[in-house]
N, C-alpha and C. Protein backbone atom coordinates (compact mmCIF):
# COMPACT_ATOMS: atom_id res chain seq x y z
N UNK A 1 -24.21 13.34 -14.83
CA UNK A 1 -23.07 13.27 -13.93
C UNK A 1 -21.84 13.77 -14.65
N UNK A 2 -21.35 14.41 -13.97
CA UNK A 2 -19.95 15.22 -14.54
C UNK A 2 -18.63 14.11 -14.17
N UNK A 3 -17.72 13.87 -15.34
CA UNK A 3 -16.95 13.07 -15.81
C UNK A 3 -15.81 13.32 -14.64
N UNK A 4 -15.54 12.10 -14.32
CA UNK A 4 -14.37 12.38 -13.26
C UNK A 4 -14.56 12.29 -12.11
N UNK A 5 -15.52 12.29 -11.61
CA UNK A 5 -16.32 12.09 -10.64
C UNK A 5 -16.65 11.04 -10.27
N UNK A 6 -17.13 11.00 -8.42
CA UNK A 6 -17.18 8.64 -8.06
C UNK A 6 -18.50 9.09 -8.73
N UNK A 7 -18.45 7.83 -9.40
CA UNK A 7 -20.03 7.45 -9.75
C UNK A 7 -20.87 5.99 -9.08
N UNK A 8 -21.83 5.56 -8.50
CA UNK A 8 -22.03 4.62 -7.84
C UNK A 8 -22.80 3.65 -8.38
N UNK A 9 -23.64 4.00 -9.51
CA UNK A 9 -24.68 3.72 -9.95
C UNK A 9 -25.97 2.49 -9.15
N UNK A 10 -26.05 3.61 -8.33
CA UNK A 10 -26.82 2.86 -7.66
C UNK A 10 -26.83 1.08 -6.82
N UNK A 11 -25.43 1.25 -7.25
CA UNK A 11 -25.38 -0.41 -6.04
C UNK A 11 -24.61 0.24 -4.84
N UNK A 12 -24.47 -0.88 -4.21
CA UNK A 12 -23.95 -1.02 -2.94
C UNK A 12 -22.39 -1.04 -3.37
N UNK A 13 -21.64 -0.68 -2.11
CA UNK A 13 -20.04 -0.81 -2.15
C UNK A 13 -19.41 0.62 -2.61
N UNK A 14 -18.43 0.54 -2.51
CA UNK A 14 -17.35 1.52 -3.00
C UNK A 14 -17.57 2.35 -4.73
N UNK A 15 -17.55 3.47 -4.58
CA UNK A 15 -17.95 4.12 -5.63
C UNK A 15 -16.98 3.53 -6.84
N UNK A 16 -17.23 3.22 -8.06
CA UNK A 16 -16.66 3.32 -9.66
C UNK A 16 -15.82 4.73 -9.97
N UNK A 17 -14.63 4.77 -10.42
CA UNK A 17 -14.42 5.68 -10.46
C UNK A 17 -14.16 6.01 -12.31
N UNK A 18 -14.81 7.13 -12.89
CA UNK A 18 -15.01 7.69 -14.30
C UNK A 18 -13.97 8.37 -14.02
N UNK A 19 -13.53 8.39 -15.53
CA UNK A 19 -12.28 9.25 -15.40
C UNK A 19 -13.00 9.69 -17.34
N UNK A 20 -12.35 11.23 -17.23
CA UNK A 20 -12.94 12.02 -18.09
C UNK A 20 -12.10 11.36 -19.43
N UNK A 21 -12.58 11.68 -21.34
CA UNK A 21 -11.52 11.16 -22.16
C UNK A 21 -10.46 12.18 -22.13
N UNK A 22 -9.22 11.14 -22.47
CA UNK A 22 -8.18 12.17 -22.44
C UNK A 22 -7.45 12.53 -21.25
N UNK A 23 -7.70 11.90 -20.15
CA UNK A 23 -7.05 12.29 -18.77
C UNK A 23 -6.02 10.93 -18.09
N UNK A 24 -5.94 10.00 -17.08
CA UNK A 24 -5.44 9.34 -16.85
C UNK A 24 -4.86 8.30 -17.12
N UNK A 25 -5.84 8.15 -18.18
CA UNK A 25 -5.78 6.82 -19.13
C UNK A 25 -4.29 7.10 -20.19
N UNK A 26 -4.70 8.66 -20.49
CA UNK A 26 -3.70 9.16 -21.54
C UNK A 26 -2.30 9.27 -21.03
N UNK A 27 -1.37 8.64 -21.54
CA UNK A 27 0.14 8.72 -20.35
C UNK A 27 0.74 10.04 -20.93
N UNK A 28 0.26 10.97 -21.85
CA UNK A 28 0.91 12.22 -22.24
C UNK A 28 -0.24 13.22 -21.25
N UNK A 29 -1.54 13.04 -20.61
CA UNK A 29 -2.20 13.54 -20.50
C UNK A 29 -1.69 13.94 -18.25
N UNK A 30 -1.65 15.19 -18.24
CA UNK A 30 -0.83 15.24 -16.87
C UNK A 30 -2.29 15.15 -15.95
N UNK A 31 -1.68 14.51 -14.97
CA UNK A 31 -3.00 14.30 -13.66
C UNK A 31 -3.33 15.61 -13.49
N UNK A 32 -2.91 16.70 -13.34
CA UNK A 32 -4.15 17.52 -12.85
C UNK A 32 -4.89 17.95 -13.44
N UNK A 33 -5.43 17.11 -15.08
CA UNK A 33 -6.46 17.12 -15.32
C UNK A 33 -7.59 16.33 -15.35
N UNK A 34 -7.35 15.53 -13.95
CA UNK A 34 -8.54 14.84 -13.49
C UNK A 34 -8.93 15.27 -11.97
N UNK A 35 -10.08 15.31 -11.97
CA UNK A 35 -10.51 15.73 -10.75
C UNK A 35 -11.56 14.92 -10.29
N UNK A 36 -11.17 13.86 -9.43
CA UNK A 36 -12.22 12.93 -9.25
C UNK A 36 -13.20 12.53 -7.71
N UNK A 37 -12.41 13.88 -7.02
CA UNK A 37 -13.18 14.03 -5.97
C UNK A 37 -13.76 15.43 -6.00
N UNK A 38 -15.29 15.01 -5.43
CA UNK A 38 -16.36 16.74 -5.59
C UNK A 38 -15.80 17.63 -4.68
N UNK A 39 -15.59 19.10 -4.99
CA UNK A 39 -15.09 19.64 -3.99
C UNK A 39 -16.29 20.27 -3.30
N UNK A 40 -17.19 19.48 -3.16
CA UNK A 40 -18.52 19.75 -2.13
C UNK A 40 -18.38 18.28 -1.52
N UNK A 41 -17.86 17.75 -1.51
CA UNK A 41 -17.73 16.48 -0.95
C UNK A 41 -17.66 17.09 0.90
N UNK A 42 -18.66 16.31 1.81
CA UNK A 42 -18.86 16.77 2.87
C UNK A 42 -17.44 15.91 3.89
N UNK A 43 -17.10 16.46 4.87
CA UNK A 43 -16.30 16.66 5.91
C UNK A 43 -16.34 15.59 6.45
N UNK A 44 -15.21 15.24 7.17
CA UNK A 44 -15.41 13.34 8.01
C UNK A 44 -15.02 13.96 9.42
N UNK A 45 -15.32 12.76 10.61
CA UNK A 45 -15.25 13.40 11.92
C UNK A 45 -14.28 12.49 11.94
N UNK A 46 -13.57 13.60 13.56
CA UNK A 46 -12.06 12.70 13.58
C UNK A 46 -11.58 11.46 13.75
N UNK A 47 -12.96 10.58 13.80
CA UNK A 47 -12.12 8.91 13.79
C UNK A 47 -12.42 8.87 12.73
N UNK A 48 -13.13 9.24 11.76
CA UNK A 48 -13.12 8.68 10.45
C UNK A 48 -12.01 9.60 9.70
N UNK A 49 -11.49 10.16 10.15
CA UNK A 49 -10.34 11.08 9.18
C UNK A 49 -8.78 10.22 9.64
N UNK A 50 -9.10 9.81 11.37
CA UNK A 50 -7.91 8.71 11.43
C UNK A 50 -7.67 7.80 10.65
N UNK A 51 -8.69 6.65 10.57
CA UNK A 51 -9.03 5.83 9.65
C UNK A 51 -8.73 6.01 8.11
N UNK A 52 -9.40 6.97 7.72
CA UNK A 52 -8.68 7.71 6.32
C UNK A 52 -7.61 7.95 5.93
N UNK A 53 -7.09 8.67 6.58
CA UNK A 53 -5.43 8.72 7.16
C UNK A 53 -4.61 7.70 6.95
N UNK A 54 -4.61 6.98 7.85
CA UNK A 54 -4.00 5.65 7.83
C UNK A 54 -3.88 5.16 6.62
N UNK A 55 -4.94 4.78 6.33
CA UNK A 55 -5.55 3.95 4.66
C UNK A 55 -4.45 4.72 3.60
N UNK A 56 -4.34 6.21 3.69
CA UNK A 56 -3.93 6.55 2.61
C UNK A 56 -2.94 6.47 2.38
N UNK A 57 -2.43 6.66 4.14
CA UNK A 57 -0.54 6.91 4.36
C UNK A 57 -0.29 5.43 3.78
N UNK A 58 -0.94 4.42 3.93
CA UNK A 58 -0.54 3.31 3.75
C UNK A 58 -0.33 2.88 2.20
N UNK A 59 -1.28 3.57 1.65
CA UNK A 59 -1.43 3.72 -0.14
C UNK A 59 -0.08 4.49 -0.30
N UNK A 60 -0.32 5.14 0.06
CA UNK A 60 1.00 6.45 -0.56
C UNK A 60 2.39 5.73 -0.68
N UNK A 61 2.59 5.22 0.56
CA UNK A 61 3.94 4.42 0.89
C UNK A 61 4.27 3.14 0.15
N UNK A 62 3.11 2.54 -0.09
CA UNK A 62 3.30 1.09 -1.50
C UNK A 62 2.98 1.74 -2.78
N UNK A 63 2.72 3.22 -3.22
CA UNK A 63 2.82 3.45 -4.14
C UNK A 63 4.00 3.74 -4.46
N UNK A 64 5.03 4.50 -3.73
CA UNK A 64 6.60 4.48 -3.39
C UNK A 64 7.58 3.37 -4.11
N UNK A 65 7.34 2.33 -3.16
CA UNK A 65 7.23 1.05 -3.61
C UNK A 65 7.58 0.46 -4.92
N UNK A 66 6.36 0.55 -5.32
CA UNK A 66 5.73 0.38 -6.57
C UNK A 66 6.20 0.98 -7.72
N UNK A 67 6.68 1.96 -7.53
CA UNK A 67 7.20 3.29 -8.39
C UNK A 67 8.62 2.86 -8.71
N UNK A 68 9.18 2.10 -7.65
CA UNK A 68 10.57 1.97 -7.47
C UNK A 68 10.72 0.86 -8.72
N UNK A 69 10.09 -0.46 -8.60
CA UNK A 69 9.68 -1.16 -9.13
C UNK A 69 9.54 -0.91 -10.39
N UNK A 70 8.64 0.29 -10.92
CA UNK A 70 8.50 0.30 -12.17
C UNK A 70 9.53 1.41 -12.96
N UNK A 71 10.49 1.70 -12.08
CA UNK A 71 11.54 2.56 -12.18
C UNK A 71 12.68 1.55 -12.29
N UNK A 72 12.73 0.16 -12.62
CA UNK A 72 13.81 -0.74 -12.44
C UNK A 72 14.03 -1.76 -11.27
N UNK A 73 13.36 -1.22 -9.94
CA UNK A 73 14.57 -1.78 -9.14
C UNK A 73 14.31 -3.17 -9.12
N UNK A 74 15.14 -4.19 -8.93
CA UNK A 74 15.55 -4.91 -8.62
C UNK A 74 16.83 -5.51 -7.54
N UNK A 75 16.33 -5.72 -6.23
CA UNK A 75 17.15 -5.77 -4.98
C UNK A 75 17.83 -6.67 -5.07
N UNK A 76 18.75 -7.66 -4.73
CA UNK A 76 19.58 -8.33 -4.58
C UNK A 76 20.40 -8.71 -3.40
N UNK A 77 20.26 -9.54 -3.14
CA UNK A 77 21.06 -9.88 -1.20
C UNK A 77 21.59 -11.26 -0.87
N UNK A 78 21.67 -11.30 -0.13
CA UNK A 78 21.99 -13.17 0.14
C UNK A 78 21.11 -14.03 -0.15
N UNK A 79 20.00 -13.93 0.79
CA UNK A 79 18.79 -15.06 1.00
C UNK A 79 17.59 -14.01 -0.02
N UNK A 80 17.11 -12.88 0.14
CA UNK A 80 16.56 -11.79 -0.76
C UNK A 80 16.70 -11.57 -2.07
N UNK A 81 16.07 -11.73 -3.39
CA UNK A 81 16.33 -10.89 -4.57
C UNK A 81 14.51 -10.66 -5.00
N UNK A 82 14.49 -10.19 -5.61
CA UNK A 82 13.42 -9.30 -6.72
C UNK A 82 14.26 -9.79 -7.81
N UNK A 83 12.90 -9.89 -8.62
CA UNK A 83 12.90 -10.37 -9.56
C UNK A 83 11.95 -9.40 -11.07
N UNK A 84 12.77 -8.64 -11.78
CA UNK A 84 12.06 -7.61 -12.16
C UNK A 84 11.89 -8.11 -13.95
N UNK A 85 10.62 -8.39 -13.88
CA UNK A 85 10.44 -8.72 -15.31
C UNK A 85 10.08 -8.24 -16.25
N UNK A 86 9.04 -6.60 -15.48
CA UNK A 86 7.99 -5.84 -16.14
C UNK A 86 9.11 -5.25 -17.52
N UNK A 87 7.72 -5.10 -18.07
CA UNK A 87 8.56 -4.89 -19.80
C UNK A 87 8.16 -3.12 -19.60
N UNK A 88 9.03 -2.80 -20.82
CA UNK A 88 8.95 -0.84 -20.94
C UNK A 88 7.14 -0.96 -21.04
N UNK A 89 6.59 -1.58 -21.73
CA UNK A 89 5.06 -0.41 -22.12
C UNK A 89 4.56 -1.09 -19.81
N UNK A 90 4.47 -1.86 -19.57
CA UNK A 90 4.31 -2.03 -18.02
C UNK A 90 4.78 -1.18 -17.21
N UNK A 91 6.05 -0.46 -17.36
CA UNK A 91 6.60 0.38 -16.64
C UNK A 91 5.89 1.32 -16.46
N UNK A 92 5.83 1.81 -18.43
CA UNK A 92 5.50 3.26 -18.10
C UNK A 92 4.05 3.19 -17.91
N UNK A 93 2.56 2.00 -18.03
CA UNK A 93 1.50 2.01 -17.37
C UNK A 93 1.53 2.19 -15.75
N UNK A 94 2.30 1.41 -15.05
CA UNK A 94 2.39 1.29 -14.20
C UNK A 94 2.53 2.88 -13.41
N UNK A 95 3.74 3.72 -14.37
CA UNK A 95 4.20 4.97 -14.13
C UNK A 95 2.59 6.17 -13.90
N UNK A 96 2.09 5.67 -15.24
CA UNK A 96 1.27 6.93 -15.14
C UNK A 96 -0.32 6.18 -14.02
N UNK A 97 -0.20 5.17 -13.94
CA UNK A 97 -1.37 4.77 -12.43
C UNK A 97 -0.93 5.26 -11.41
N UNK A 98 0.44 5.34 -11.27
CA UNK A 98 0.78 5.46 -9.77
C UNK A 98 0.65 7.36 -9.72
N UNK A 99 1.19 7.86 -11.12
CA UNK A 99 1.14 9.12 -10.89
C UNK A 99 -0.73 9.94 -10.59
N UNK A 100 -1.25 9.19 -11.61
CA UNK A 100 -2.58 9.63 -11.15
C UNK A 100 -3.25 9.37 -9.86
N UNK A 101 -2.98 8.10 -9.19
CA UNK A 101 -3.21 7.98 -8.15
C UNK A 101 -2.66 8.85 -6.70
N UNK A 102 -1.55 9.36 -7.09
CA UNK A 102 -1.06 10.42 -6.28
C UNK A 102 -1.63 11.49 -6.24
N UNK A 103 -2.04 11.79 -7.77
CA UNK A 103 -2.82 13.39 -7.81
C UNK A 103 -4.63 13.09 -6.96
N UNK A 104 -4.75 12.18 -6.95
CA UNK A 104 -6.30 11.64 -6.33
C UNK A 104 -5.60 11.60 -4.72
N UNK A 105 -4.65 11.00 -4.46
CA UNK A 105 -4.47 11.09 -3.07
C UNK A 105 -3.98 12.52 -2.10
N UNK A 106 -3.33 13.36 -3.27
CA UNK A 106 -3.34 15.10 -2.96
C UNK A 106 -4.40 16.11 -3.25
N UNK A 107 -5.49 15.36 -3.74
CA UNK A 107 -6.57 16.14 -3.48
C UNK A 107 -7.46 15.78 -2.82
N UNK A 108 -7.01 14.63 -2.10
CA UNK A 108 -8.39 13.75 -1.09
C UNK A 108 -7.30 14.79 0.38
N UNK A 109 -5.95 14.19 0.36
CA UNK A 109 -5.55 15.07 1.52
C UNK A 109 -5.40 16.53 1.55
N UNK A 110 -5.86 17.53 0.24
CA UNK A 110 -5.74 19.05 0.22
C UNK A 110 -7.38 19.04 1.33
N UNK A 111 -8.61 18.35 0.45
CA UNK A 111 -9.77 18.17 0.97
C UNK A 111 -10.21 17.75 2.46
N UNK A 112 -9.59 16.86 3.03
CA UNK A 112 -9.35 16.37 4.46
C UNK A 112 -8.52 16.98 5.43
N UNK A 113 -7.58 17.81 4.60
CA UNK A 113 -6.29 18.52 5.43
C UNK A 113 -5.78 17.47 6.45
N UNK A 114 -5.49 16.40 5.32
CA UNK A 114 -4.42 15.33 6.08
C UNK A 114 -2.75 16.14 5.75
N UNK A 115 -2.08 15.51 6.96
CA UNK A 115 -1.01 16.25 6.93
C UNK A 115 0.06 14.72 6.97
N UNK A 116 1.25 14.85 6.04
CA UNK A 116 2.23 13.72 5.85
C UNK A 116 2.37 13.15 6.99
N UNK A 117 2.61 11.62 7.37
CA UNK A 117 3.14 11.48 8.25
C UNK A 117 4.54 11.29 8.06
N UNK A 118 5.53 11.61 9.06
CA UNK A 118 7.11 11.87 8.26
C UNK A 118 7.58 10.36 9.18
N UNK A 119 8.24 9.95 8.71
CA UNK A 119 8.88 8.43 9.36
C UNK A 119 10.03 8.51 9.55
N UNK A 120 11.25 8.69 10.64
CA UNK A 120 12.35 9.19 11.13
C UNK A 120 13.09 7.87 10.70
N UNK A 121 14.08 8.18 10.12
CA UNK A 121 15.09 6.71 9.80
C UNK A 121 15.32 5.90 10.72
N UNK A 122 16.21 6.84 11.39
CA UNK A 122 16.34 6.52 12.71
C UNK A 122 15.72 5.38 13.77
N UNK A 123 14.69 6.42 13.65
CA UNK A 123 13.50 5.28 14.60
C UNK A 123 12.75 4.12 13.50
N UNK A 124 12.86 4.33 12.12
CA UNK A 124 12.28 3.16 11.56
C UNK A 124 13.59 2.21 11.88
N UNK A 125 14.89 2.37 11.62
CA UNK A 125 15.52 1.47 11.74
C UNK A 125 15.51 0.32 13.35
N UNK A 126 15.45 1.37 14.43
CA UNK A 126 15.11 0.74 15.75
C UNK A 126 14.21 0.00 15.88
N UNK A 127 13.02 0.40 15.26
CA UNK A 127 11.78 -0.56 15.03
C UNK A 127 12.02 -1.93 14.78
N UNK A 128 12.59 -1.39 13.21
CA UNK A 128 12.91 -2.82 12.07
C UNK A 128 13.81 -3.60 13.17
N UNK A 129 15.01 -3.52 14.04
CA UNK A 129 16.00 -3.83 14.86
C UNK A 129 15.11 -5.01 15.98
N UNK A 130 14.18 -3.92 16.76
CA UNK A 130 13.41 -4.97 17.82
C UNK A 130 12.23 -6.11 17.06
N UNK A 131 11.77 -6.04 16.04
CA UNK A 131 11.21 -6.86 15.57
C UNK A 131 11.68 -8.07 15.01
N UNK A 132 12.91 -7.84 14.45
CA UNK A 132 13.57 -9.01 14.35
C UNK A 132 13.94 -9.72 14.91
N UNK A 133 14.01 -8.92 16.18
CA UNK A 133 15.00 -9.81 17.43
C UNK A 133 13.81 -10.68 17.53
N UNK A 134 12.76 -10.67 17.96
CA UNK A 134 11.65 -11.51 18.23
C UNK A 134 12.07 -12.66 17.42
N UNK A 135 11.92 -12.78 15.67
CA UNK A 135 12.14 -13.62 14.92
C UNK A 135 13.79 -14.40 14.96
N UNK A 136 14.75 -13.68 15.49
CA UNK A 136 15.78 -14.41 15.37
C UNK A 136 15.65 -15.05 16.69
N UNK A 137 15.52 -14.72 17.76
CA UNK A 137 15.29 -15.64 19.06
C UNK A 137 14.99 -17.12 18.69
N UNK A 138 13.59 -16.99 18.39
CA UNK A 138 13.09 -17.70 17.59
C UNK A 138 13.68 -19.13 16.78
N UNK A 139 14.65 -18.79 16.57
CA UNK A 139 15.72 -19.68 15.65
C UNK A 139 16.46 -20.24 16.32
N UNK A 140 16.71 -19.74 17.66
CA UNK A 140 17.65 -20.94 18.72
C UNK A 140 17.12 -21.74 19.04
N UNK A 141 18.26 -22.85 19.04
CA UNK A 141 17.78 -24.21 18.99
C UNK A 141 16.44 -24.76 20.10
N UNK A 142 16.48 -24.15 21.24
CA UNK A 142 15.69 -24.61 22.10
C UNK A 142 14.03 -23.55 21.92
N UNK A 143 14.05 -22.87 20.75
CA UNK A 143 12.57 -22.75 20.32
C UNK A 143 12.32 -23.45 18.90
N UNK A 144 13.34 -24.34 18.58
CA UNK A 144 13.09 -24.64 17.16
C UNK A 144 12.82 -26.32 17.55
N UNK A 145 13.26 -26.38 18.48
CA UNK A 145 12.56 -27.81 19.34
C UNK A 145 11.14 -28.35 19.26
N UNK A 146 10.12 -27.11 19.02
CA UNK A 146 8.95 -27.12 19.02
C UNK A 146 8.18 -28.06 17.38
N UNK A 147 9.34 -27.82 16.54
CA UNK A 147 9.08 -28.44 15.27
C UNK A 147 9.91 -29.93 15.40
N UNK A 148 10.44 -30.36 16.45
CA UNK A 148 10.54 -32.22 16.93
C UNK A 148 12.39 -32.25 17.03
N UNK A 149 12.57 -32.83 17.10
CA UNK A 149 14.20 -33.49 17.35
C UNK A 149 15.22 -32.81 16.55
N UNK A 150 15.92 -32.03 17.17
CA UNK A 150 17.00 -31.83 16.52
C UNK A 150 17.81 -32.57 16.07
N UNK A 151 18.59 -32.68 15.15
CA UNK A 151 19.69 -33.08 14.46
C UNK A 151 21.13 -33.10 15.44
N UNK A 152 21.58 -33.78 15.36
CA UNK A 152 22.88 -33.57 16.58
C UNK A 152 23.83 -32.58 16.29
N UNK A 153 24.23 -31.51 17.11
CA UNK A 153 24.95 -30.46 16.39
C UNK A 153 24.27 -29.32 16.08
N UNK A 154 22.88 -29.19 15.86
CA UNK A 154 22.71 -28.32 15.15
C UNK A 154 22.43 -26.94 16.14
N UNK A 155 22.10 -27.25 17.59
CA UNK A 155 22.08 -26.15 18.78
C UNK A 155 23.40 -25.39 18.73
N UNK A 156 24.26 -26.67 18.61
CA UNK A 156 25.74 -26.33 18.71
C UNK A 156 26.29 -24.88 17.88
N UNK A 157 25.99 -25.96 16.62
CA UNK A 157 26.68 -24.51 15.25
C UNK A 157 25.19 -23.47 15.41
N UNK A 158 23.89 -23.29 15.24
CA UNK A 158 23.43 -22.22 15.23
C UNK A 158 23.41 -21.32 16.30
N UNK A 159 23.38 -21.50 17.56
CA UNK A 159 22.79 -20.84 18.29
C UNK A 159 24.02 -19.72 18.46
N UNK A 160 25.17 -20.07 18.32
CA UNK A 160 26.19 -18.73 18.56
C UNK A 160 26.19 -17.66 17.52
N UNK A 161 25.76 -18.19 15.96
CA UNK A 161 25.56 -17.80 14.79
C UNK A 161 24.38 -16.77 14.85
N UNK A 162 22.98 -17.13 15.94
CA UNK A 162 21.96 -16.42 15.79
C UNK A 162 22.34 -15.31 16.92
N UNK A 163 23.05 -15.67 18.03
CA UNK A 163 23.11 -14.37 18.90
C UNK A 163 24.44 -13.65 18.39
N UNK A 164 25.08 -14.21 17.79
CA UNK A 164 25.98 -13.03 16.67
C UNK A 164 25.01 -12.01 16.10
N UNK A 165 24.03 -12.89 15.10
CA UNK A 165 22.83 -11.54 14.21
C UNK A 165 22.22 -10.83 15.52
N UNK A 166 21.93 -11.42 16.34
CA UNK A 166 21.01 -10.52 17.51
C UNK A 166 22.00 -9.38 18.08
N UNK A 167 23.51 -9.91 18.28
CA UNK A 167 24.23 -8.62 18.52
C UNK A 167 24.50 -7.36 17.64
N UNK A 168 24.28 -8.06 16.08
CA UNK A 168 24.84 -7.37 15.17
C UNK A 168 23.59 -6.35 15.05
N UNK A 169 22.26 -6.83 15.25
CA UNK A 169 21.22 -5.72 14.98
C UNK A 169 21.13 -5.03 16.28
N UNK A 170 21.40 -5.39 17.26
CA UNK A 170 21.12 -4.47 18.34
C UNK A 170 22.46 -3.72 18.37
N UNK A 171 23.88 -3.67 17.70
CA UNK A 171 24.86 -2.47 17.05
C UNK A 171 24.09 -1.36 16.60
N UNK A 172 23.33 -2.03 15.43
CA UNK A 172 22.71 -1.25 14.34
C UNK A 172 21.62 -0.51 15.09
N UNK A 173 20.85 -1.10 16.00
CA UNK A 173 19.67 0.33 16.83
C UNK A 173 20.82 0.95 17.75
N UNK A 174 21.58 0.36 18.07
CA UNK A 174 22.40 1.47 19.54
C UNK A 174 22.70 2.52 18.33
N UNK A 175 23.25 2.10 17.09
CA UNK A 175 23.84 3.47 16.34
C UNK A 175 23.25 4.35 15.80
N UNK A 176 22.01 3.77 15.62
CA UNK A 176 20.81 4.65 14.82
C UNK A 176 19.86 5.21 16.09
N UNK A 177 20.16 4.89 17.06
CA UNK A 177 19.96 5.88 18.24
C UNK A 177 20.68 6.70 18.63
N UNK A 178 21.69 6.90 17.85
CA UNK A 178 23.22 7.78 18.42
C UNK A 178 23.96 7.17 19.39
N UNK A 179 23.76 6.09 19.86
CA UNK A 179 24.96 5.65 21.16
C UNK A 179 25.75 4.93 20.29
């Protein structure tokens, strides 16, 4: 069996993946010198290329993520923070997995002729906008009833507080819709 290549060895499940010496492992060593899918590797039909698809777009986008992460970030907000502990030799492991894993995911989609899916700000932000609303609803007093007796007052002070945030995100989709 040629190095770099899935290898299965004969069990069941998801192929092992060999990686040749000197290639991924090596963080001086650049991904396109691993090649770990056969380029005789046979063709998928179109629900299994959906399926594929998906899976990958979904990899690709927490590798993003991930990258950010091992690039520093650490977010910070009110109720929100990250908490970034990874040390330099973590980073830069982290750096060269994610990079090899990209070069495996641009040659699974050169091979599949998957094409990016592009995600419009715009409309991610409208998204992010109506989904919340669900969850902040949620928080007025007369669905928070469901967890037993309110406290006296507390319909009072939240509920103008939560349809403030519900106005303030439905600003934020009217604007990121252009109105």
């Amino acid at each position: 069996m040629a190095a770099g290549r899935p290898q299965t060895g004969g069990r069941l499940g998801p192929p092992r993946l060999v990686a040749p010496p000197g290639s991924w492992r090596d963080p001086e060593a650049a991904p396109s010198e691993v090649s770990l899918v056969d380029a005789e590797a046979p063709r998928a039909g179109e629900y299994h290329l959906r399926g594929i698809s998906v899976t990958l777009t979904m990899l690709d986008e927490a590798l993003g993520e991930i990258e950010e992460w091992a690039h520093g970030r650490a977010r910070r907000s009110i109720l929100y923070q990250e908490r970034n502990r990874l040390t330099r030799k973590q980073r830069e492991g982290i750096r060269a997995e994610v990079q090899h894993l990209r070069a495996l995911l641009r040659e699974l989609s050169d091979h599949f002729g998957l094409e990016p899916t592009v995600e419009d700000a715009a409309q991610a932000i409208r998204a992010s906008c109506a989904a919340l609303w669900q969850y902040l609803v949620e928080t007025e007093a007369k669905h928070l009833r469901r967890y037993g007796d309110l406290p006296p007052g507390l319909g009072e002070y939240l509920d103008p507080k939560v349809e403030e945030l519900i106005e303030g995100m439905q600003r934020i989709s009217d604007t990121a819709r252009g109105g």
